[in-house]
Protein backbone atom coordinates (compact mmCIF):
# COMPACT_ATOMS: atom_id res chain seq x y z
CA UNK A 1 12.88 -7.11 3.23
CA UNK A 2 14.60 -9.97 1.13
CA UNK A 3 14.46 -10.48 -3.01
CA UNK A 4 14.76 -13.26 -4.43
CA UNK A 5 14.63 -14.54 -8.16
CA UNK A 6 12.23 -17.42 -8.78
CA UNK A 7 12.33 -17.57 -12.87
CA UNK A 8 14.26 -15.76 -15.14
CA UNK A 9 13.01 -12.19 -15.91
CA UNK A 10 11.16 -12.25 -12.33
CA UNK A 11 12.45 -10.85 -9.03
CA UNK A 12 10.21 -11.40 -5.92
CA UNK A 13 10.01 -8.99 -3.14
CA UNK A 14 8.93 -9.95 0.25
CA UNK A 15 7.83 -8.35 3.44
CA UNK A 16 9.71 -9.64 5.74
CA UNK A 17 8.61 -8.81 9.51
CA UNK A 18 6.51 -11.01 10.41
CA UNK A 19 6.52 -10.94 14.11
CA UNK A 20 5.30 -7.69 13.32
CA UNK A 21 2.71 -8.84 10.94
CA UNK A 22 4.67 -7.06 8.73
CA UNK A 23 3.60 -3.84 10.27
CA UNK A 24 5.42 -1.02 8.38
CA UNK A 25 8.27 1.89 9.93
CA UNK A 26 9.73 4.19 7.78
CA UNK A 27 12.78 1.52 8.05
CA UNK A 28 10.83 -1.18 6.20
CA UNK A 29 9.17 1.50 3.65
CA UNK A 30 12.44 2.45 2.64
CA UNK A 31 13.72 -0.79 2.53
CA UNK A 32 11.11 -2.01 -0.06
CA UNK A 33 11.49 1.06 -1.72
CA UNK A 34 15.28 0.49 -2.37
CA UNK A 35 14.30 -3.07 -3.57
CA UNK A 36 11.98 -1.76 -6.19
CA UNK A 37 14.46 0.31 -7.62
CA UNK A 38 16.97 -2.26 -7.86
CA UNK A 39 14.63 -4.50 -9.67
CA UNK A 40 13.72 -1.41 -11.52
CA UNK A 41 17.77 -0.82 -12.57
CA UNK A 42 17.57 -4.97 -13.11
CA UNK A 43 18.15 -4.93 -17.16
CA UNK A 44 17.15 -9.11 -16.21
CA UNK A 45 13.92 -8.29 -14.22
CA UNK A 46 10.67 -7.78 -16.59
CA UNK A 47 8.03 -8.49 -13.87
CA UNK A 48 8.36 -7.73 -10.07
CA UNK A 49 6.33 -9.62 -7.36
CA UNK A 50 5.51 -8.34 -4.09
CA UNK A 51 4.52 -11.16 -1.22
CA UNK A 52 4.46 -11.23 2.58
CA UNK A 53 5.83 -13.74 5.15
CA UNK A 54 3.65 -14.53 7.47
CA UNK A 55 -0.15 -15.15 8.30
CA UNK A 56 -0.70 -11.64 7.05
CA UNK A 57 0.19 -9.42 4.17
CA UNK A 58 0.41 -6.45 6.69
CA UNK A 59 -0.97 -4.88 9.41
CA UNK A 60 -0.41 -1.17 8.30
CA UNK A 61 1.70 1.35 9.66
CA UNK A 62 3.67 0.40 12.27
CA UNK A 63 2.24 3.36 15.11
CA UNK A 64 4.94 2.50 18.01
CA UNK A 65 7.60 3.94 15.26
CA UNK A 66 8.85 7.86 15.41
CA UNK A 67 7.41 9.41 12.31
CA UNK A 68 10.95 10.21 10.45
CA UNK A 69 12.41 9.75 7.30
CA UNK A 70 15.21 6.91 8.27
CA UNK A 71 17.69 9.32 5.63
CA UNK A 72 17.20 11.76 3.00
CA UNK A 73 13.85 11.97 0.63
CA UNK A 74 13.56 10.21 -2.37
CA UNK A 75 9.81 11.42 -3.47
CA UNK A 76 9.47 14.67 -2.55
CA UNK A 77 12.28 17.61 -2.19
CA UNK A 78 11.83 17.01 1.90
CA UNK A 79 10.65 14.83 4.26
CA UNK A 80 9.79 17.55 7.18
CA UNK A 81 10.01 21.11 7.96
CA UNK A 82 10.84 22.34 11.91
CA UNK A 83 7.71 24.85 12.49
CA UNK A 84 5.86 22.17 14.52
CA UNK A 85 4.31 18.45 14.83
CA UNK A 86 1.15 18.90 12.39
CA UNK A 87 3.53 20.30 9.67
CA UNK A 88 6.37 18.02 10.30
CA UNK A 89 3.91 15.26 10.10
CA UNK A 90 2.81 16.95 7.29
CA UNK A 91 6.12 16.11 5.32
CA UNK A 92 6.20 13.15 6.54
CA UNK A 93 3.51 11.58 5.05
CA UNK A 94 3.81 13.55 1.50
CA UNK A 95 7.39 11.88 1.33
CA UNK A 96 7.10 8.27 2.98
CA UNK A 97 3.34 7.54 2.84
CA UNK A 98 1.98 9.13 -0.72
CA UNK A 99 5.26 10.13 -1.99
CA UNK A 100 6.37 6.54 -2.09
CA UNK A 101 3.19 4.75 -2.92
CA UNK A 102 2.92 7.27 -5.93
CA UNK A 103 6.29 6.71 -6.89
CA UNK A 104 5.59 2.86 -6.85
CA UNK A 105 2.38 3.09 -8.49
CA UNK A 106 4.80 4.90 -11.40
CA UNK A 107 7.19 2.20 -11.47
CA UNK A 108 8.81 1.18 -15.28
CA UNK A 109 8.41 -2.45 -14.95
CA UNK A 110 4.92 -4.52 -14.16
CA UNK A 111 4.28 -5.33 -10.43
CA UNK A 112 1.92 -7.91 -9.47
CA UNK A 113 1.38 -8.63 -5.65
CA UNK A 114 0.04 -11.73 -3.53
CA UNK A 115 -2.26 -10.99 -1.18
CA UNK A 116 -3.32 -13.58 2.02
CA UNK A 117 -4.14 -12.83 5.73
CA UNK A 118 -5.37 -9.38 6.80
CA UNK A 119 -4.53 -6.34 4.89
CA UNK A 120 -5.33 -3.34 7.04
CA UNK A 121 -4.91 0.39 5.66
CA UNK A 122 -1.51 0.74 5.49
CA UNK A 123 -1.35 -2.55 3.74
CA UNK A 124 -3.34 -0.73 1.25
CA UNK A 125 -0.66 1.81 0.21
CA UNK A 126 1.50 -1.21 -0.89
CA UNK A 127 -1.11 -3.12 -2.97
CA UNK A 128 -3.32 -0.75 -4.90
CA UNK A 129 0.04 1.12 -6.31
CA UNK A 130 1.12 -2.43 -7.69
CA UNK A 131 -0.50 -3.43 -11.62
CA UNK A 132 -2.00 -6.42 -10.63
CA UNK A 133 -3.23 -8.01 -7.47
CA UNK A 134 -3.70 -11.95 -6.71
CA UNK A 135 -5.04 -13.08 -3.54
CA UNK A 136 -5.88 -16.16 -1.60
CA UNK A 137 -9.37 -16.65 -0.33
CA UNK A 138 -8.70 -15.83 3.34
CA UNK A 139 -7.58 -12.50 2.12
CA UNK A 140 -9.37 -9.23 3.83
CA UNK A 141 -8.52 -5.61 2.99
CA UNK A 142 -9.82 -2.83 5.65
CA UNK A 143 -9.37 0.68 5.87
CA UNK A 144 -10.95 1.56 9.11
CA UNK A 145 -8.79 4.63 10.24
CA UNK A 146 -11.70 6.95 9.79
CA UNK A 147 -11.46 5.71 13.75
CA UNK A 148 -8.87 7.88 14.57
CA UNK A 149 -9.75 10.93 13.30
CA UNK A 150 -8.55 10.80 9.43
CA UNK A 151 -10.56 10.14 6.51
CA UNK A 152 -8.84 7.12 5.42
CA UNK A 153 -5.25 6.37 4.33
CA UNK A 154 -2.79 8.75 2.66
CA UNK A 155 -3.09 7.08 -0.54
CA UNK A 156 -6.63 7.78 -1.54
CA UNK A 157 -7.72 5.81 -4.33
CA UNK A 158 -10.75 4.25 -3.22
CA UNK A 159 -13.56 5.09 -5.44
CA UNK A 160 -11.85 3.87 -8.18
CA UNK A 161 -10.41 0.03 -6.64
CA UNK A 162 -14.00 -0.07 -5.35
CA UNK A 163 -16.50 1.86 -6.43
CA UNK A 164 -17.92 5.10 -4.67
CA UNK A 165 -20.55 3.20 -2.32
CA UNK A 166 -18.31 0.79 -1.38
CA UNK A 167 -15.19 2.87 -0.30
CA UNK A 168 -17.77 4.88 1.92
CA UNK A 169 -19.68 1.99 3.65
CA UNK A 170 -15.85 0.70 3.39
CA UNK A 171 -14.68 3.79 5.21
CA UNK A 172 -17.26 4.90 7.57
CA UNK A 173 -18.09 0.97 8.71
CA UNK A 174 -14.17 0.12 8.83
CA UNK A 175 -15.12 -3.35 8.23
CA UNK A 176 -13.09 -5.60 5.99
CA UNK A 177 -13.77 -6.47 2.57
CA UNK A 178 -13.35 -10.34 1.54
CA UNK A 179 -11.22 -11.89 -1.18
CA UNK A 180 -14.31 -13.10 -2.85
CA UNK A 181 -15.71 -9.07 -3.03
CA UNK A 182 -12.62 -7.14 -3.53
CA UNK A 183 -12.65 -9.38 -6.73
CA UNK A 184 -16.32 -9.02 -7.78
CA UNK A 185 -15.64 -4.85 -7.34
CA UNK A 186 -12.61 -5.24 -9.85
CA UNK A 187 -9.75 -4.20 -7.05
CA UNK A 188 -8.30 -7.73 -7.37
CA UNK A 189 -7.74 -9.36 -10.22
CA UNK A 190 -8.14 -13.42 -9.00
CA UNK A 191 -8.51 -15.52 -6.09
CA UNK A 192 -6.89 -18.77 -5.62
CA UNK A 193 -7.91 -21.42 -2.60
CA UNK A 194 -4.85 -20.90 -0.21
CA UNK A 195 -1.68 -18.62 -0.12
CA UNK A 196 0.60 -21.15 -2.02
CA UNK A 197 -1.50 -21.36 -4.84
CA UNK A 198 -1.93 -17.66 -5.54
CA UNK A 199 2.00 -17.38 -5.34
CA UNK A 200 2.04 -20.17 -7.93
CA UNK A 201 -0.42 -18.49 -10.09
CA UNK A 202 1.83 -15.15 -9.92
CA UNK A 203 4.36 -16.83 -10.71
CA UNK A 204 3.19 -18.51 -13.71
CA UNK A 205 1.31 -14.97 -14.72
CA UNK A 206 4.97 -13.37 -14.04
CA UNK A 207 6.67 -16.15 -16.39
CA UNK A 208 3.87 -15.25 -19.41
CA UNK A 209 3.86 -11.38 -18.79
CA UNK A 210 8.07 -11.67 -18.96
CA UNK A 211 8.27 -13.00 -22.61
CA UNK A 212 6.52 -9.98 -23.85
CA UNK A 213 7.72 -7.21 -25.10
CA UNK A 214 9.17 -4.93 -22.34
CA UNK A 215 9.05 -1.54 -23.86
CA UNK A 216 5.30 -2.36 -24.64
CA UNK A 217 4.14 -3.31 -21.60
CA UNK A 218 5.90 -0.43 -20.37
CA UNK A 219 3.89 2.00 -22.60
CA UNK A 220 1.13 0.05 -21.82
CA UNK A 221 1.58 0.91 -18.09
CA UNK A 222 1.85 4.53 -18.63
CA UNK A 223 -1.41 4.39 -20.70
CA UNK A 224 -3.38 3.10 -17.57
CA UNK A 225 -2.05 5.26 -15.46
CA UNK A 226 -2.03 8.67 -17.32
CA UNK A 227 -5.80 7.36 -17.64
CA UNK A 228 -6.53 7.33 -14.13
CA UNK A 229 -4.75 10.83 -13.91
CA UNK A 230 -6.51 12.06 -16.82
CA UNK A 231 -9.94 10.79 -14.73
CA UNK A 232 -8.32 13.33 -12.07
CA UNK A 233 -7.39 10.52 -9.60
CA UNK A 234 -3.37 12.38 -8.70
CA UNK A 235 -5.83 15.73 -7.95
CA UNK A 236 -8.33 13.67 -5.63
CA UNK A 237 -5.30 11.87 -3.80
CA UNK A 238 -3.81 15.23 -3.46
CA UNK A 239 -6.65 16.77 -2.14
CA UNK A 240 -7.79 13.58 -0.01
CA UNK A 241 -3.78 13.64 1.72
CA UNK A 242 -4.56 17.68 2.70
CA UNK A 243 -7.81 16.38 4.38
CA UNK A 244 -6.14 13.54 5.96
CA UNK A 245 -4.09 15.61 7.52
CA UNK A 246 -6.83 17.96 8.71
CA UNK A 247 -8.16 15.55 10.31
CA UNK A 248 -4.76 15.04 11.95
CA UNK A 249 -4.22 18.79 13.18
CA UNK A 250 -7.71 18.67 14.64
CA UNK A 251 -6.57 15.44 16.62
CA UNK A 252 -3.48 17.23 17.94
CA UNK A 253 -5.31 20.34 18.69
CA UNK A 254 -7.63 18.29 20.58
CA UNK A 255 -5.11 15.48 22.46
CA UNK A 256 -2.23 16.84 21.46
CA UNK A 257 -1.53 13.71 19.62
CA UNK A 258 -1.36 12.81 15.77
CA UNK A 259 -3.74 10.00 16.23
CA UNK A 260 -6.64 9.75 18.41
CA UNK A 261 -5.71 6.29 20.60
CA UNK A 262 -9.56 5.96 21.57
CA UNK A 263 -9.66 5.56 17.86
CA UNK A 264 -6.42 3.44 17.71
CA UNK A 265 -7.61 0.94 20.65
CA UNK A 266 -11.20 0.42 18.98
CA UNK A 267 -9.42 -0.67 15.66
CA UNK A 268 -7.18 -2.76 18.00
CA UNK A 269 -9.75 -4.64 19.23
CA UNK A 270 -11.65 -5.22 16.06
CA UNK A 271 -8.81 -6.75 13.89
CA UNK A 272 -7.85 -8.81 16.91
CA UNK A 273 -4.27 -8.12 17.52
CA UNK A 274 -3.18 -7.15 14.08
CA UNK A 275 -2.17 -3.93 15.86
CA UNK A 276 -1.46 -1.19 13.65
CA UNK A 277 -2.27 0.78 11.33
């Protein structure tokens, strides 16, 4: 993870494993989370970008990594209990998966991320929390995980970045959605011709968005989003995580493993070496 500070008023966050394609272990999730609450504590940061190094924004969770919180909680009173794997995993993902997401989503300050390369699942729970999202044209965003057993990823807001018919045949085909349609369906908020251009065009968004008044944009914020929870979406994530992880307890009951690796292998091979989840 590595922050730097463009502009005045502006700190910029950046995934920074790229061999990886940015693939995310708890490690790196609690990494960017301690960034965002730095720039959150900033008093000079107004506006806080999120970018990627790399051909890709991220390849999702990071599979080949243990399942542990890397330290103690931060969104949830505990990361794990000790009765067994589905309920450990169970914590797990209520703390580091929707626990932080949320938490993000709920952040003080504006967030606008940059979006180029493949975003796959995962990569999902690190842009729809964020305000505002700006993309390049090569930009995809899958969520094909229904492959291994789950109904989609932990942080289930779907039917609202794309519509009900779209997050199923986006769910149930697990192919990727393009720049130019994750705009036209509202979940993206521009496209710009290449990767350095839609960084520039954050930027300059950033710079405008910084002069204004803070404490509005704040309240702002917290309009929008006690919107969406008024619309019930914080009931239908919580519900949608307690599937998820149905779907996970019938996977171990049948393998013995969280995640089905017929499932894992077939997503593999369609997002051609991305890897992970």
């Amino acid at each position: 993870m590595r922050r730097e500070d463009p502009m005045p008023g502006v700190a910029q966050i950046a995934l920074a494993r790229p061999e990886k394609r940015n693939a995310q272990n708890p490690e790196m999730l609690y990494q960017l989370d301690a960034a965002f609450v730095a720039a959150a504590n900033d008093a000079e940061v107004r506006v806080i970008l999120l970018t990627a190094d790399g051909p890709d924004f991220s390849a999702g969770h990071d599979l080949s990594a243990e399942f542990a919180v890397p330290g103690s909680p931060v969104a949830t009173m505990g990361g794990h209990v000790s009765s067994g794997v589905v309920e450990n995993h169970y914590g797990f993902e209520c703390e580091a998966y929707y626990g932080l997401s949320r938490r993000w989503r709920d952040l003080p300050k504006p967030t606008i991320a940059v979006a180029h390369g493949r975003a796959i699942a995962g990569a999902l729970m690190l842009l729809w929390p964020m305000d505002i999202i700006i993309a390049s044209a090569d930009a995809t965003f899958s969520d094909p995980v229904a492959a291994f057993g789950v109904n989609g990823v932990e942080y289930f807001t779907h039917v609202w970045e794309v519509g009900h018919r779209k997050a199923k045949e986006m769910l149930f085909a697990g192919q990727p959605l393009t720049a130019g349609e994750a705009h036209r369906l509202g979940m993206v908020n521009h496209v710009l011709p290449t990767a350095d251009e839609a960084l520039s065009y954050a930027l300059a968004m950033a710079e405008g968005i910084a002069r204004r008044s803070p404490f509005g944009i704040r309240l702002a914020k917290e309009s929008v989003n006690r919107s969406l929870d008024a619309q019930g979406q914080s009931v239908a994530m919580e519900s949608a995580l307690a599937l998820h992880n149905l779907g996970h307890a019938a996977t171990v009951a049948r393998t013995g493993g969280i995640v089905d690796l017929e499932g894992v292998a077939m997503v593999r091979a369609e997002s051609k070496g991305a890897g992970n989840r």
